[in-house]
N, C-alpha and C. Protein backbone atom coordinates (compact mmCIF):
# COMPACT_ATOMS: atom_id res chain seq x y z
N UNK A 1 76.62 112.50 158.87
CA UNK A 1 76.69 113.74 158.12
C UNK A 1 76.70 113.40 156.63
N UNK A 2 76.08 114.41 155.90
CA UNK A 2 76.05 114.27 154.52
C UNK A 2 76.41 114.96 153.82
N UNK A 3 77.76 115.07 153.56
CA UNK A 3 78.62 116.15 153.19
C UNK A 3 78.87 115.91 151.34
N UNK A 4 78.99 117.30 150.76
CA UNK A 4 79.23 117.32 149.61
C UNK A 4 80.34 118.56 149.43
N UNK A 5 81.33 118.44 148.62
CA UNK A 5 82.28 119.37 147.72
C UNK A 5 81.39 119.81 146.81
N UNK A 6 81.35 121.64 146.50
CA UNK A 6 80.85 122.22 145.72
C UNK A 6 82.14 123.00 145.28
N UNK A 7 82.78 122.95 143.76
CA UNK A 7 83.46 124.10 143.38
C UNK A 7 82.65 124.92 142.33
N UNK A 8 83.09 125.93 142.11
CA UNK A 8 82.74 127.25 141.46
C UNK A 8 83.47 127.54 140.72
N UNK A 9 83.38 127.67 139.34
CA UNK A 9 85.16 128.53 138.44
C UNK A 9 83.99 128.94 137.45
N UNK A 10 85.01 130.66 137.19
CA UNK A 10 84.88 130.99 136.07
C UNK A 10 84.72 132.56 136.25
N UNK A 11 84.91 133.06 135.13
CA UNK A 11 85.05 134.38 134.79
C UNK A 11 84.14 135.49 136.45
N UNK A 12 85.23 136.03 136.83
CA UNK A 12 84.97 136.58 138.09
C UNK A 12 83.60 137.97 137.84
N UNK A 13 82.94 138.02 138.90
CA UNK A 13 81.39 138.55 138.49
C UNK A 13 81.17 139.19 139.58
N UNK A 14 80.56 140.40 140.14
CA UNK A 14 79.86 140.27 141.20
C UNK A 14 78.80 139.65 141.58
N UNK A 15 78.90 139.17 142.89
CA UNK A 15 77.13 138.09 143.54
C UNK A 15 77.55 136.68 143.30
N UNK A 16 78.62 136.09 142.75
CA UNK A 16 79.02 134.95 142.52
C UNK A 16 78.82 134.07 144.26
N UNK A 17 79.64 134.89 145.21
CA UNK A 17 79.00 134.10 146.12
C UNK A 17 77.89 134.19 147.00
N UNK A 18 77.38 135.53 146.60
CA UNK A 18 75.92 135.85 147.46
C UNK A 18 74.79 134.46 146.53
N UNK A 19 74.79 134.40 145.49
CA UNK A 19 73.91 133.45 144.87
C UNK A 19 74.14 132.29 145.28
N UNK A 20 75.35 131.70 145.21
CA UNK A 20 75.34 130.23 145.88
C UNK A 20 75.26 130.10 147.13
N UNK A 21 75.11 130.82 147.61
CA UNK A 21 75.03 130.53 149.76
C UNK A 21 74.18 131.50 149.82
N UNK A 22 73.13 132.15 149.29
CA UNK A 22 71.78 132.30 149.47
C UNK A 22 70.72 130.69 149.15
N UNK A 23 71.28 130.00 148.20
CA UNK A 23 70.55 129.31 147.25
C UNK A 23 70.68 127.65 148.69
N UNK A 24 72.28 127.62 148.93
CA UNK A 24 72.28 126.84 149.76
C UNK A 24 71.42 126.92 151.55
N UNK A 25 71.41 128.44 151.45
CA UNK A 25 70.92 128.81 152.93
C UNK A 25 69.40 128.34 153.03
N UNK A 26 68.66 128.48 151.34
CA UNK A 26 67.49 128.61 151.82
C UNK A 26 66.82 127.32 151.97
N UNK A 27 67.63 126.18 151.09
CA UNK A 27 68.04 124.95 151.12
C UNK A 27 68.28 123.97 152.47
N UNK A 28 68.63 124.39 152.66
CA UNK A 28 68.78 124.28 154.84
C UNK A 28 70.15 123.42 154.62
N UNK A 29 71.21 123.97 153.24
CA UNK A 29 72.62 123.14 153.39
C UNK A 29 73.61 124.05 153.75
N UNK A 30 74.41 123.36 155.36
CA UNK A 30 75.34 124.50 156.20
C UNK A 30 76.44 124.24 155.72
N UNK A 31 77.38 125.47 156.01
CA UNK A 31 78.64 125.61 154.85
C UNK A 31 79.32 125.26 155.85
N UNK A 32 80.01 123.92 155.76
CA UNK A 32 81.20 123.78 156.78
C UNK A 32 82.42 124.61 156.51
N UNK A 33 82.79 124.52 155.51
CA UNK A 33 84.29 125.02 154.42
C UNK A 33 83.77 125.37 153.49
N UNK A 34 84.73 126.89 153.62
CA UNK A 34 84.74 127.72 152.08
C UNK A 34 86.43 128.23 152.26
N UNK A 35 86.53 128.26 151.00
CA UNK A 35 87.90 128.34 150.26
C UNK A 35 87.58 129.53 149.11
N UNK A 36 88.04 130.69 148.91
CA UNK A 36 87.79 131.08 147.51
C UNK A 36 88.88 131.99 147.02
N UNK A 37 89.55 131.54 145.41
CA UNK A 37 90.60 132.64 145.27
C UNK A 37 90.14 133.55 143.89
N UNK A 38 90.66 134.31 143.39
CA UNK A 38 90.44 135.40 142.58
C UNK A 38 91.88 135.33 141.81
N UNK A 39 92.22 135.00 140.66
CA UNK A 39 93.72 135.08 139.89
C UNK A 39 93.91 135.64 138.61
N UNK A 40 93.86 136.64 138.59
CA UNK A 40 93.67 137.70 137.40
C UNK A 40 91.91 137.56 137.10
N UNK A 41 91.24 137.65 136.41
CA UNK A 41 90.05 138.14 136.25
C UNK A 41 88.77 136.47 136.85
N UNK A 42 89.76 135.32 136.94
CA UNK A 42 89.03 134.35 136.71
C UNK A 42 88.78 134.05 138.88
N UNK A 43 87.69 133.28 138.80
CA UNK A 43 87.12 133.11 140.50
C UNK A 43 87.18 131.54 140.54
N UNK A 44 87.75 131.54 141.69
CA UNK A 44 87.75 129.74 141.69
C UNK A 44 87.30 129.54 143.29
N UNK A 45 86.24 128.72 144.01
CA UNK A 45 85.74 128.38 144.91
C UNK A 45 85.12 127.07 145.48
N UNK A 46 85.88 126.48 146.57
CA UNK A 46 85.43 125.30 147.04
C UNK A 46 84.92 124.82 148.01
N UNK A 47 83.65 124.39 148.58
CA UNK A 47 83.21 124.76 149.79
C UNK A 47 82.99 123.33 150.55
N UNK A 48 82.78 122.82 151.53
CA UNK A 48 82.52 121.35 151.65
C UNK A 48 81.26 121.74 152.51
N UNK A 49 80.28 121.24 152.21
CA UNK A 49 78.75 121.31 152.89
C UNK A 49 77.82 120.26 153.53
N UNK A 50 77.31 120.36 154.17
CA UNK A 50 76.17 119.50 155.30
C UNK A 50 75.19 119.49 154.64
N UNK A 51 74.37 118.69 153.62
CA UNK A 51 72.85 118.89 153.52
C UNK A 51 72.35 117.77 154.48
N UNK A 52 72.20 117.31 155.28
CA UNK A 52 72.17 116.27 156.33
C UNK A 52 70.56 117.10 156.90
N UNK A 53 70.85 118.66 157.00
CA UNK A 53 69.21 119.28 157.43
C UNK A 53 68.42 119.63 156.23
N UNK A 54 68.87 119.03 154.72
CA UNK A 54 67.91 119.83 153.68
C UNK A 54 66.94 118.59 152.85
N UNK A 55 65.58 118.38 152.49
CA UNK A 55 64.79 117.77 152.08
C UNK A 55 65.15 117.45 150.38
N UNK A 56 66.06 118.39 150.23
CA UNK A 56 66.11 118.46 148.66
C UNK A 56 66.80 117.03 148.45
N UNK A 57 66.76 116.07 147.37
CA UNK A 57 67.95 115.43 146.81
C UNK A 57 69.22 115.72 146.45
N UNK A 58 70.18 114.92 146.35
CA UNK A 58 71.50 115.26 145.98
C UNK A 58 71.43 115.80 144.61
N UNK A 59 70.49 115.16 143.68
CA UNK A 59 70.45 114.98 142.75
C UNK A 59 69.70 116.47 142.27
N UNK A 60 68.82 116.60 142.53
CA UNK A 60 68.16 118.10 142.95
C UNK A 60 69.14 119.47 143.08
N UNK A 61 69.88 119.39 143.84
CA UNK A 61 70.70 120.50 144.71
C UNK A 61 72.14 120.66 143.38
N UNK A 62 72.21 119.68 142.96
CA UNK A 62 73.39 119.45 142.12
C UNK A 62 72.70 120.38 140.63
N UNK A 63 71.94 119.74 140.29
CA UNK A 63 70.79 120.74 138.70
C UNK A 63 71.02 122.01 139.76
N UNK A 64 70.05 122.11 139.90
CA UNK A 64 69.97 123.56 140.37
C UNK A 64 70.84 124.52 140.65
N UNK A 65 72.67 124.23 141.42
CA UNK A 65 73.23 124.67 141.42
C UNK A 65 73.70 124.92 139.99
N UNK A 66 73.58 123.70 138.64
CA UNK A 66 74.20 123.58 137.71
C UNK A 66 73.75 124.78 136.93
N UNK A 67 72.67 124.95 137.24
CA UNK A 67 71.79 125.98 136.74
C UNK A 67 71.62 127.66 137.11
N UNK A 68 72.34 127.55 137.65
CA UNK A 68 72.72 128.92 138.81
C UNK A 68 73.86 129.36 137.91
N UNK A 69 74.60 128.45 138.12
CA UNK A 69 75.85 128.62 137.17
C UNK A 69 75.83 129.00 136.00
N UNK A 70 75.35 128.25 135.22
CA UNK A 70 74.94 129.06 133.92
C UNK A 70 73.99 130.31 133.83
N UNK A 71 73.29 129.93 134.34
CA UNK A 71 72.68 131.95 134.71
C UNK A 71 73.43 133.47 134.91
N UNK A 72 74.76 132.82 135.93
CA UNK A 72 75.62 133.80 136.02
C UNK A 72 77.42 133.75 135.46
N UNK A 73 77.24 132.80 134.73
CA UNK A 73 77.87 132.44 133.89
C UNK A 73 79.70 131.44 134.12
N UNK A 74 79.22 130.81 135.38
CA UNK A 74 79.80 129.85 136.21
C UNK A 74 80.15 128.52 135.87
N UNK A 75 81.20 127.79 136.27
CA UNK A 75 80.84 126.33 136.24
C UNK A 75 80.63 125.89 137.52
N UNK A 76 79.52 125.29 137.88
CA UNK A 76 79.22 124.54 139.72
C UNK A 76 79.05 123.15 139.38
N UNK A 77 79.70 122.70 140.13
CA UNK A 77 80.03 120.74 140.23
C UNK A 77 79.59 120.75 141.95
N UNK A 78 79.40 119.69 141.43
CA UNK A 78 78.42 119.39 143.23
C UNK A 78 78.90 117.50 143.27
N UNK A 79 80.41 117.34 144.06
CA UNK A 79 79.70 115.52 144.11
C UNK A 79 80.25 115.43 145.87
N UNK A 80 79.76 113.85 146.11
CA UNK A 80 79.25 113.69 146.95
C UNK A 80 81.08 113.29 147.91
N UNK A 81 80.75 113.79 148.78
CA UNK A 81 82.15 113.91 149.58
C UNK A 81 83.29 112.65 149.29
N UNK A 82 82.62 111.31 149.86
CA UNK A 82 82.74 109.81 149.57
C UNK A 82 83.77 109.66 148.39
N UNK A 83 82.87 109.77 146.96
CA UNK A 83 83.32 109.84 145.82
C UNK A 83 84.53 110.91 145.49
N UNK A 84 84.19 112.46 145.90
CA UNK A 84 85.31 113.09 146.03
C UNK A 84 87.33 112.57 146.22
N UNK A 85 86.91 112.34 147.72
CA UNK A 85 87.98 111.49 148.36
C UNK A 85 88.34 110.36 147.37
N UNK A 86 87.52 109.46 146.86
CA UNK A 86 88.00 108.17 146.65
C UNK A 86 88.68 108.51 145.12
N UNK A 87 88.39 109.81 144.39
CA UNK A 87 88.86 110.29 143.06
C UNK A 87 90.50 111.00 143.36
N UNK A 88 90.48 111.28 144.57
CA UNK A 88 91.63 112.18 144.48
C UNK A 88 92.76 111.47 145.72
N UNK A 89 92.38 110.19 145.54
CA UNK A 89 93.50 109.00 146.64
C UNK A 89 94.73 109.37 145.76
N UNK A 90 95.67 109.26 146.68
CA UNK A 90 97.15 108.94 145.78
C UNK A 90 97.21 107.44 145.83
């Protein structure tokens, strides 16, 4: 499996998550885990995902989300599960 952590923050919007899990769906990357909270006006969301069925690069999927984000005025971080874990060891 080729799993990646995607979070989401920033000023709460409507379509915030219809855009990123349209973008991932069409992508062929399945949402194992989603997490998302709302704390006074700001949106914070973390999802852990399968691209294991999608042709795109990591490297690819990561811009593009980065770019989504700024469109709707988001921050999206995309890293790779592995690295995740090994950043947040105690």
């Amino acid at each position: 499996m080729n799993k990646l952590i995607i979070t989401v923050v920033g000023k709460d919007t409507v379509g915030i998550i219809a855009r990123v899990c349209t973008y991932l769906a069409d992508k062929h990357v399945n949402i194992l885990d989603i997490s998302q909270t709302i704390v006074q006006d700001y949106f914070n969301m973390m999802m852990i995902v399968d691209m294991t069925n999608s042709a795109r690069p990591f490297e690819e999927l990561s811009r593009d989300l980065g770019k989504i984000g700024e469109e709707i005025g988001v921050m999206i971080k995309c890293q790779r599960e592995e690295i995740f874990t090994s950043m947040h060891r105690i």
